[in-house]
Protein backbone atom coordinates (compact mmCIF):
# COMPACT_ATOMS: atom_id res chain seq x y z
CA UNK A 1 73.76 61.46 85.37
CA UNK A 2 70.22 62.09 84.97
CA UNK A 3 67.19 62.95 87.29
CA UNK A 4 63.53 63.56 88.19
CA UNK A 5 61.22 65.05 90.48
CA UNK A 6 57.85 63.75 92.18
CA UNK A 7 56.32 65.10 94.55
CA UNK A 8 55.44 62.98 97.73
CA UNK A 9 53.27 63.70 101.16
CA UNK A 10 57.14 65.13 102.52
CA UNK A 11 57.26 67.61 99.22
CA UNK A 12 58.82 67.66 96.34
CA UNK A 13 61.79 64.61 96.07
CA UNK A 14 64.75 64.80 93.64
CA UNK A 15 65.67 61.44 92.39
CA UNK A 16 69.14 61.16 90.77
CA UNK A 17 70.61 58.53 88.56
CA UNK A 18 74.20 57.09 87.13
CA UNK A 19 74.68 54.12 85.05
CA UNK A 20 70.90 52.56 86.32
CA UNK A 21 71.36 53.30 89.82
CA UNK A 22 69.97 55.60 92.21
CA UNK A 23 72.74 57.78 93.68
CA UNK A 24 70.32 60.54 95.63
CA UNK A 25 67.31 61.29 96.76
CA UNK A 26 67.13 64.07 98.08
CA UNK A 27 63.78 66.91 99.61
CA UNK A 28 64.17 70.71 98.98
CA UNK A 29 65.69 72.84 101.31
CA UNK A 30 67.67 69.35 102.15
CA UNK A 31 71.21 69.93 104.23
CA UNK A 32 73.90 68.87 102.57
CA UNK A 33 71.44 69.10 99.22
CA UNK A 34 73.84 69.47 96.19
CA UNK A 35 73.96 72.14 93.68
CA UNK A 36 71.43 70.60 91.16
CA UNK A 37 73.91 71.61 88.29
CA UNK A 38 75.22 68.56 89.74
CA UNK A 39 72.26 66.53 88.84
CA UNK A 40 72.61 65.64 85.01
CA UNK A 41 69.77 66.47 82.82
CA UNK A 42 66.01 65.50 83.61
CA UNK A 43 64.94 62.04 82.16
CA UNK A 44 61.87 60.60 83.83
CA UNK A 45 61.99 57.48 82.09
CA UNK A 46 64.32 55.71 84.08
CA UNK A 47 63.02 56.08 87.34
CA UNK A 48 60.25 54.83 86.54
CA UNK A 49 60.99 51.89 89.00
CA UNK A 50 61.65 53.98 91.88
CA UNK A 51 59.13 56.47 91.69
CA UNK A 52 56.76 53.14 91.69
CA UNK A 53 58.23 51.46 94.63
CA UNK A 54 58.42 55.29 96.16
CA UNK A 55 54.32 55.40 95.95
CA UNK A 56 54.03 51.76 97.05
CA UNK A 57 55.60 52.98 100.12
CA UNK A 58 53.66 56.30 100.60
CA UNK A 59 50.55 54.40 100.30
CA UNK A 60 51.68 52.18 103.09
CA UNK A 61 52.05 49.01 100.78
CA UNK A 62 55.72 48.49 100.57
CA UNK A 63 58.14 48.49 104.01
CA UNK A 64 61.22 48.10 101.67
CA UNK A 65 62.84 49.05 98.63
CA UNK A 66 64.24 46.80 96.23
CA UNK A 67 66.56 48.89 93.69
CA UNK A 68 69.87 49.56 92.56
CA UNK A 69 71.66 52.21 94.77
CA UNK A 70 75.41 53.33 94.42
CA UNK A 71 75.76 56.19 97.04
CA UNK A 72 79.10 58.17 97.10
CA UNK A 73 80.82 58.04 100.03
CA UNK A 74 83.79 57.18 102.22
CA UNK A 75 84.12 53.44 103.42
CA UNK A 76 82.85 54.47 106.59
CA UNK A 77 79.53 55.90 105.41
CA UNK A 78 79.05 53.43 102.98
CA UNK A 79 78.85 50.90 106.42
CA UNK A 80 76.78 53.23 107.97
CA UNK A 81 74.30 53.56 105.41
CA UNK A 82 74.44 49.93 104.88
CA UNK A 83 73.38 49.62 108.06
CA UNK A 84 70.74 52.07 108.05
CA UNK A 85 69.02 50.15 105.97
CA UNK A 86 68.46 46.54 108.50
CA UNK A 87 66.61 48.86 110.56
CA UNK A 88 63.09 47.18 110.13
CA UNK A 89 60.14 48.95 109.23
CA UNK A 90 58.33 51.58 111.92
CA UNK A 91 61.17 51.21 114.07
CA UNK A 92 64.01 53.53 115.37
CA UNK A 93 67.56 52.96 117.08
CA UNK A 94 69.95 55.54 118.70
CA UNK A 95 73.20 56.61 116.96
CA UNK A 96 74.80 54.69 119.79
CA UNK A 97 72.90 51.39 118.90
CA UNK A 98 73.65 51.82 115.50
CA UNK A 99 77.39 52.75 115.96
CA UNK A 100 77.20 49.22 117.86
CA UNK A 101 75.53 47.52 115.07
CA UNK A 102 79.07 48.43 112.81
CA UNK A 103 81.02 47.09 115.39
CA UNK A 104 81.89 50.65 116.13
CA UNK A 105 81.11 51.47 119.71
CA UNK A 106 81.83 54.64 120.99
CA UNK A 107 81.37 56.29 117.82
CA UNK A 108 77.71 57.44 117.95
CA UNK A 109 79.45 61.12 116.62
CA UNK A 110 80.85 59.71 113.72
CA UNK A 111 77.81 57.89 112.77
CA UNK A 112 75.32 60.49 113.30
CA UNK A 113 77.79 62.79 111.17
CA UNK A 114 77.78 60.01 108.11
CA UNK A 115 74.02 59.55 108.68
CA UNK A 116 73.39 63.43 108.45
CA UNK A 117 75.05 62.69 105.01
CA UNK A 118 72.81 60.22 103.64
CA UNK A 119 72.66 61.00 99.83
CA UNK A 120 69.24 58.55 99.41
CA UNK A 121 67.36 59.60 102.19
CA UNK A 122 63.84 57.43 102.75
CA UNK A 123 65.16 54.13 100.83
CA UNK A 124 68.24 54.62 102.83
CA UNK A 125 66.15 55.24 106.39
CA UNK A 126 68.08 57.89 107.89
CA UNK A 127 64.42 59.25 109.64
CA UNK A 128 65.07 56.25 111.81
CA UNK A 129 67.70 56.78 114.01
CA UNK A 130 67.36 58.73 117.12
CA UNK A 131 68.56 60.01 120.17
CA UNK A 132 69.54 57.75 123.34
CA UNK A 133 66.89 59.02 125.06
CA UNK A 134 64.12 58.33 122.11
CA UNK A 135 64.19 62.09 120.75
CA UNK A 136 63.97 63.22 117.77
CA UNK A 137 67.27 64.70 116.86
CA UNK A 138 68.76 66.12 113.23
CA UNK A 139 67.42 65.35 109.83
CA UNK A 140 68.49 66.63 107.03
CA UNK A 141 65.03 66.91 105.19
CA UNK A 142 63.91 68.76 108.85
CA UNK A 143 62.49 67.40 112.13
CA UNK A 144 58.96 67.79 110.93
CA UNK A 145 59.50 65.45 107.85
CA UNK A 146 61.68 62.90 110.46
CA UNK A 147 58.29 63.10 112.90
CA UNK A 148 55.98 62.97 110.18
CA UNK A 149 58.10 59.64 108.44
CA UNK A 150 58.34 58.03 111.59
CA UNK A 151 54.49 58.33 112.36
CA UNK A 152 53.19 57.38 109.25
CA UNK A 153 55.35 54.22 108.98
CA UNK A 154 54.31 53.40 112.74
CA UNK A 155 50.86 53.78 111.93
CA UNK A 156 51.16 51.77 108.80
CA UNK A 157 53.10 48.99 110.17
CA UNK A 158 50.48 49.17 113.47
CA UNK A 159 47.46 48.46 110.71
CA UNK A 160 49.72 46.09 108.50
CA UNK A 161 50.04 44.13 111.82
């Protein structure tokens, strides 16, 4: 385990690291954030590749992400956070949509409970998903980050377009 730290337009970002692939990303004062003991020792070197792709994105040049990831989960957030990342670019669906995307109606709950859990958040686009009724509801990294994601990939898809 190794990581880094950049900072971004959201604040500082913690990017961890096992055998070559990403395994968090995670903002201070993050929910569900884990103790950084946890983290491995920093090594900036091999993130080079993701901090890259990271700034591609924050300068509104890159809508995806293209790297290894190995989140820890159960099965069932591994599906969710699978399907997190289909959602296209500058767009958001509810935690029922989504739940219905996994061929999981009904469990809108469960999937906003696994998606509160998201150990890569931004690559894996947690910011996203929202409420049936369009709100903004729960992030991890805080609703101002969510608000603040979810503009500036609207307004960079909008001029992209």
């Amino acid at each position: 385990m190794s990581h880094t730290i950049m900072d971004s337009p959201v604040g500082p970002l913690t990017l961890v690291a096992a055998g070559g692939a990403l395994t968090g990303l995670y903002m201070d004062r993050q929910r569900y954030r884990p103790s950084e003991e946890t983290f491995g020792d920093r090594d900036d070197e091999p993130f080079a590749g993701a901090i890259r792709q990271l700034e591609e994105y924050f300068a509104g040049e890159r809508t995806d992400f293209d790297l290894d990831l190995a989140p820890r989960g159960t099965p069932f957030q591994r599906t969710v956070w699978a399907a997190l990342r289909e959602i296209p670019y500058g767009e958001t669906v509810s935690y029922g949509e989504l739940a219905g995307l996994i061929g999981r109606p009904g469990s809108a709950r469960a999937v906003g409970a696994a998606n509160g859990r998201n150990p890569i958040g931004i690559i894996v686009p947690c910011h996203r998903v929202v409420g049936s009724t369009g709100d903004l509801t729960g992030y991890g990294g805080g609703l101002d980050r969510k608000r603040h994601l979810l503009d500036f990939e609207r307004r960079a898809a909008v001029m992209s377009g």
